[in-house]
C-alpha atoms as a PDB file:
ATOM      1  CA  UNK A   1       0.000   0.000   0.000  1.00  0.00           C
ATOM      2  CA  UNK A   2       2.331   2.921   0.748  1.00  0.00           C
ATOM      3  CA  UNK A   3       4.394   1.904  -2.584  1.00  0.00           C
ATOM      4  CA  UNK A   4       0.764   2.645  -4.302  1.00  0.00           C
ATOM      5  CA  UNK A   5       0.206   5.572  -1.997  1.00  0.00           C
ATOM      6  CA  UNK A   6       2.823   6.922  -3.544  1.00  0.00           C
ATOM      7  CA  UNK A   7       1.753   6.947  -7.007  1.00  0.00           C
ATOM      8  CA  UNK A   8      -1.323   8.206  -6.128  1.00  0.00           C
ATOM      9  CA  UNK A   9       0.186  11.380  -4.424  1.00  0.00           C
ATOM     10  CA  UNK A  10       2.131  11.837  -7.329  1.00  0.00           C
ATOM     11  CA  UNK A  11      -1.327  12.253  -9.592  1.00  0.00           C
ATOM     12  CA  UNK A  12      -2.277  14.833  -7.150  1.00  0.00           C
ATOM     13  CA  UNK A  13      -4.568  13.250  -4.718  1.00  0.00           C
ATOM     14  CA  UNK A  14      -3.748  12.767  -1.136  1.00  0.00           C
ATOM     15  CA  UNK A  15      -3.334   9.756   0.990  1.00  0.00           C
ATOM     16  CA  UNK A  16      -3.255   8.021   4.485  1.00  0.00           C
ATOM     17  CA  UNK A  17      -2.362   4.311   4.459  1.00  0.00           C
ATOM     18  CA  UNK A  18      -3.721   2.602   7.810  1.00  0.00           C
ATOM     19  CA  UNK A  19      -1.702   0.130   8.482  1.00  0.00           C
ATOM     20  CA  UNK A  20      -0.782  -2.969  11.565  1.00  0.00           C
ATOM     21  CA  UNK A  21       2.636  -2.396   9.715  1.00  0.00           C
ATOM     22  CA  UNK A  22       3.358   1.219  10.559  1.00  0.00           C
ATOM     23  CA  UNK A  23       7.630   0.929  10.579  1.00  0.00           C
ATOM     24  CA  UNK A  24       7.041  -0.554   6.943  1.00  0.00           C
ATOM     25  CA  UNK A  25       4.978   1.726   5.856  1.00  0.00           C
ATOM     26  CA  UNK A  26       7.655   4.265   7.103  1.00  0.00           C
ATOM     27  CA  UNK A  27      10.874   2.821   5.418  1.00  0.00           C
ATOM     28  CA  UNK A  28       8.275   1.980   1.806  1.00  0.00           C
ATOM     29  CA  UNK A  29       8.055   6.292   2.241  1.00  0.00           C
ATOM     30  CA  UNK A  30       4.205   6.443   2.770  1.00  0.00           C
ATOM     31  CA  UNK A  31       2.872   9.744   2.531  1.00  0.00           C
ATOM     32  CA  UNK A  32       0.574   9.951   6.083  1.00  0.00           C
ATOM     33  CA  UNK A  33       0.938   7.029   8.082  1.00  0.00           C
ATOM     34  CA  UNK A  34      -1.899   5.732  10.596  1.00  0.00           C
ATOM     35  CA  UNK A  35      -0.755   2.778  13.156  1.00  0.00           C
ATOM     36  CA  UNK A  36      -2.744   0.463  14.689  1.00  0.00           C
ATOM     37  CA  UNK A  37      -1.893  -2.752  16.848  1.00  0.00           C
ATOM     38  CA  UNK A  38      -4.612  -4.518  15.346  1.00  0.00           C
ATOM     39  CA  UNK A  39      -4.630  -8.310  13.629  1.00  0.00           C
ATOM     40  CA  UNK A  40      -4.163  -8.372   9.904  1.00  0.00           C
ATOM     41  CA  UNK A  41      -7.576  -7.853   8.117  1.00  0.00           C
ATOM     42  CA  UNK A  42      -8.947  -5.440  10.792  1.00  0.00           C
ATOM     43  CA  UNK A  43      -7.397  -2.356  10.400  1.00  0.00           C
ATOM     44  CA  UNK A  44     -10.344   0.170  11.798  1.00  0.00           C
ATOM     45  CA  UNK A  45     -10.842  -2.333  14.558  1.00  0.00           C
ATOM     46  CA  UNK A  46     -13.568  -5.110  15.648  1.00  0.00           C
ATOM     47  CA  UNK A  47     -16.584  -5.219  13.309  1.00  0.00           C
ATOM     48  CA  UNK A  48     -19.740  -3.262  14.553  1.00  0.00           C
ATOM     49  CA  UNK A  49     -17.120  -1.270  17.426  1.00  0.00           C
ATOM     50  CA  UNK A  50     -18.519   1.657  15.698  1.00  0.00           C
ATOM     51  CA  UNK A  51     -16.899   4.164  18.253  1.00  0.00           C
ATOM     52  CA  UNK A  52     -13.503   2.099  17.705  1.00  0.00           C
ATOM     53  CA  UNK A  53     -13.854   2.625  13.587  1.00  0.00           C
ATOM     54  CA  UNK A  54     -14.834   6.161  14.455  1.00  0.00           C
ATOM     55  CA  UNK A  55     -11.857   6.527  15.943  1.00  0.00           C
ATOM     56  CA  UNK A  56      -9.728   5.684  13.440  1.00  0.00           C
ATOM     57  CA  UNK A  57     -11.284   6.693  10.942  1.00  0.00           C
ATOM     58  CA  UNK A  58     -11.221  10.411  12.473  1.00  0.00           C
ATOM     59  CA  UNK A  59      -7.283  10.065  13.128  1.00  0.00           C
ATOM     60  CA  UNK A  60      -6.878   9.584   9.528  1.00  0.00           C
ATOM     61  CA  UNK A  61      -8.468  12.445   8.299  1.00  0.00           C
ATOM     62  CA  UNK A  62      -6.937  14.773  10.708  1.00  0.00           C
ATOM     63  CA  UNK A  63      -3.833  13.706   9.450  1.00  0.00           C
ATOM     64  CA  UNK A  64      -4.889  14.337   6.084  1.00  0.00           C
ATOM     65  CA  UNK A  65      -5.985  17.142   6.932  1.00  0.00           C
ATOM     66  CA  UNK A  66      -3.240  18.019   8.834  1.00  0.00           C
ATOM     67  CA  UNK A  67       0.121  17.272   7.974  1.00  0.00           C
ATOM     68  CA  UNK A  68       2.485  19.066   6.726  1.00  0.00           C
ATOM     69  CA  UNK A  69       5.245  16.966   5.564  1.00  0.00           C
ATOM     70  CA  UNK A  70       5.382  14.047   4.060  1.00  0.00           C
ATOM     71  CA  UNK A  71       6.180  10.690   5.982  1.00  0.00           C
ATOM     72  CA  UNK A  72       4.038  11.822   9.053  1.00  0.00           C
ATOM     73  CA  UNK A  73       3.071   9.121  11.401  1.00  0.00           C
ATOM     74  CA  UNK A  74       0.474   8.826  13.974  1.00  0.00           C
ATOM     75  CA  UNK A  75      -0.483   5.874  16.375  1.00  0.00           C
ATOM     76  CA  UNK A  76      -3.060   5.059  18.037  1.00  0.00           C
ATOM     77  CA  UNK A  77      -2.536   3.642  21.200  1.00  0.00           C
ATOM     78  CA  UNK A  78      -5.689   1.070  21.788  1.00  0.00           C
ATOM     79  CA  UNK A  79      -5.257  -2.838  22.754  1.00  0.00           C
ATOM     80  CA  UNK A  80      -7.193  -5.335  20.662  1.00  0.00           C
ATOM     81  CA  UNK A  81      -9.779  -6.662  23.509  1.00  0.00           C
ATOM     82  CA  UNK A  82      -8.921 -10.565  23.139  1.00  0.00           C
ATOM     83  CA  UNK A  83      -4.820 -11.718  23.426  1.00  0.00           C
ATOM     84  CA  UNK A  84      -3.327 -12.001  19.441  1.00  0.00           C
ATOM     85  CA  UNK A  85      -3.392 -15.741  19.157  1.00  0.00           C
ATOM     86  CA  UNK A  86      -6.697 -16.026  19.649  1.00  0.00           C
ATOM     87  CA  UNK A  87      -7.592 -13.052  17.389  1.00  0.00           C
ATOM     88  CA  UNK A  88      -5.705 -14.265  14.678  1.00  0.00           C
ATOM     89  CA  UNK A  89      -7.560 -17.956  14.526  1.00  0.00           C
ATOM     90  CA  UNK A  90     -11.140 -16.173  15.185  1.00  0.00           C
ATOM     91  CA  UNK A  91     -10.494 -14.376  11.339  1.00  0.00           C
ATOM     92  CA  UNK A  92      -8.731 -17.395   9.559  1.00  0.00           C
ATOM     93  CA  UNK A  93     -10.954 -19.858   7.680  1.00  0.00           C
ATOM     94  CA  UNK A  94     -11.296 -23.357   8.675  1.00  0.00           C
ATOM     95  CA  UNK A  95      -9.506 -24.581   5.804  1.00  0.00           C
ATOM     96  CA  UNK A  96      -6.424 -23.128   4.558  1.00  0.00           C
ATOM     97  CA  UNK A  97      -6.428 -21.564   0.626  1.00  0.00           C
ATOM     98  CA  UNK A  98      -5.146 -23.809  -1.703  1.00  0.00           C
ATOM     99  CA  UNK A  99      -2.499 -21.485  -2.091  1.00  0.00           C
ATOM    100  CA  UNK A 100      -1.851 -21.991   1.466  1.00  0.00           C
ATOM    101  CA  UNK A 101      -1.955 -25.376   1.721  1.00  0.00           C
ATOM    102  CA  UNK A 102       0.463 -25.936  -0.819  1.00  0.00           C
ATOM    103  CA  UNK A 103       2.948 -24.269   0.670  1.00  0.00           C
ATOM    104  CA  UNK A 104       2.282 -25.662   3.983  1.00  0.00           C
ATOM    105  CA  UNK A 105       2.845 -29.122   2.179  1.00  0.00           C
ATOM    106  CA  UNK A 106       6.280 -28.202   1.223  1.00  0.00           C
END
């Protein structure tokens, strides 16, 4: 995303990239940055938390609105509610991709 962020900035139109992956995002030069300690596939939070999505949501267009060089970063500092493992099987499928599950066979 923040390598395609890029491009897009170039054409003129501005960007945040929201990202679990904010030190990548950093070092790939992403125009606004928005962390989040969040599993992968949940980047404005827990579905239906509302107030949560809100939240980030909000941060990111502050900092669009906002910042004044490029590279800026902002965090937001909220704990998933369950511990990671346990997050990270409740979004996987029961079944692995094909994709998956030929390179788990190798």
């Amino acid at each position: 995303m923040p390598v395609l962020a890029r491009h897009i900035e170039a054409a003129g139109i501005p960007t945040v990239v929201v990202t679990m992956m904010p030190e990548t995002a950093q070092q790939l030069v992403a125009p606004r940055i928005v962390g989040v300690e969040f599993p992968f596939g949940h980047p404005f939070g827990m579905p239906h938390n509302r107030d949560l999505q809100r939240l980030v949501l909000g941060t990111a267009l502050r900092l669009l609105a906002g910042a004044t060089a490029p590279g800026t970063r902002v965090d937001i500092d909220v704990e998933w509610p369950q511990p990671r493992g346990e997050a990270y099987k409740a979004w996987q499928p029961s079944e692995p991709r094909p994709i998956v599950a030929m390179m788990l066979n190798r």
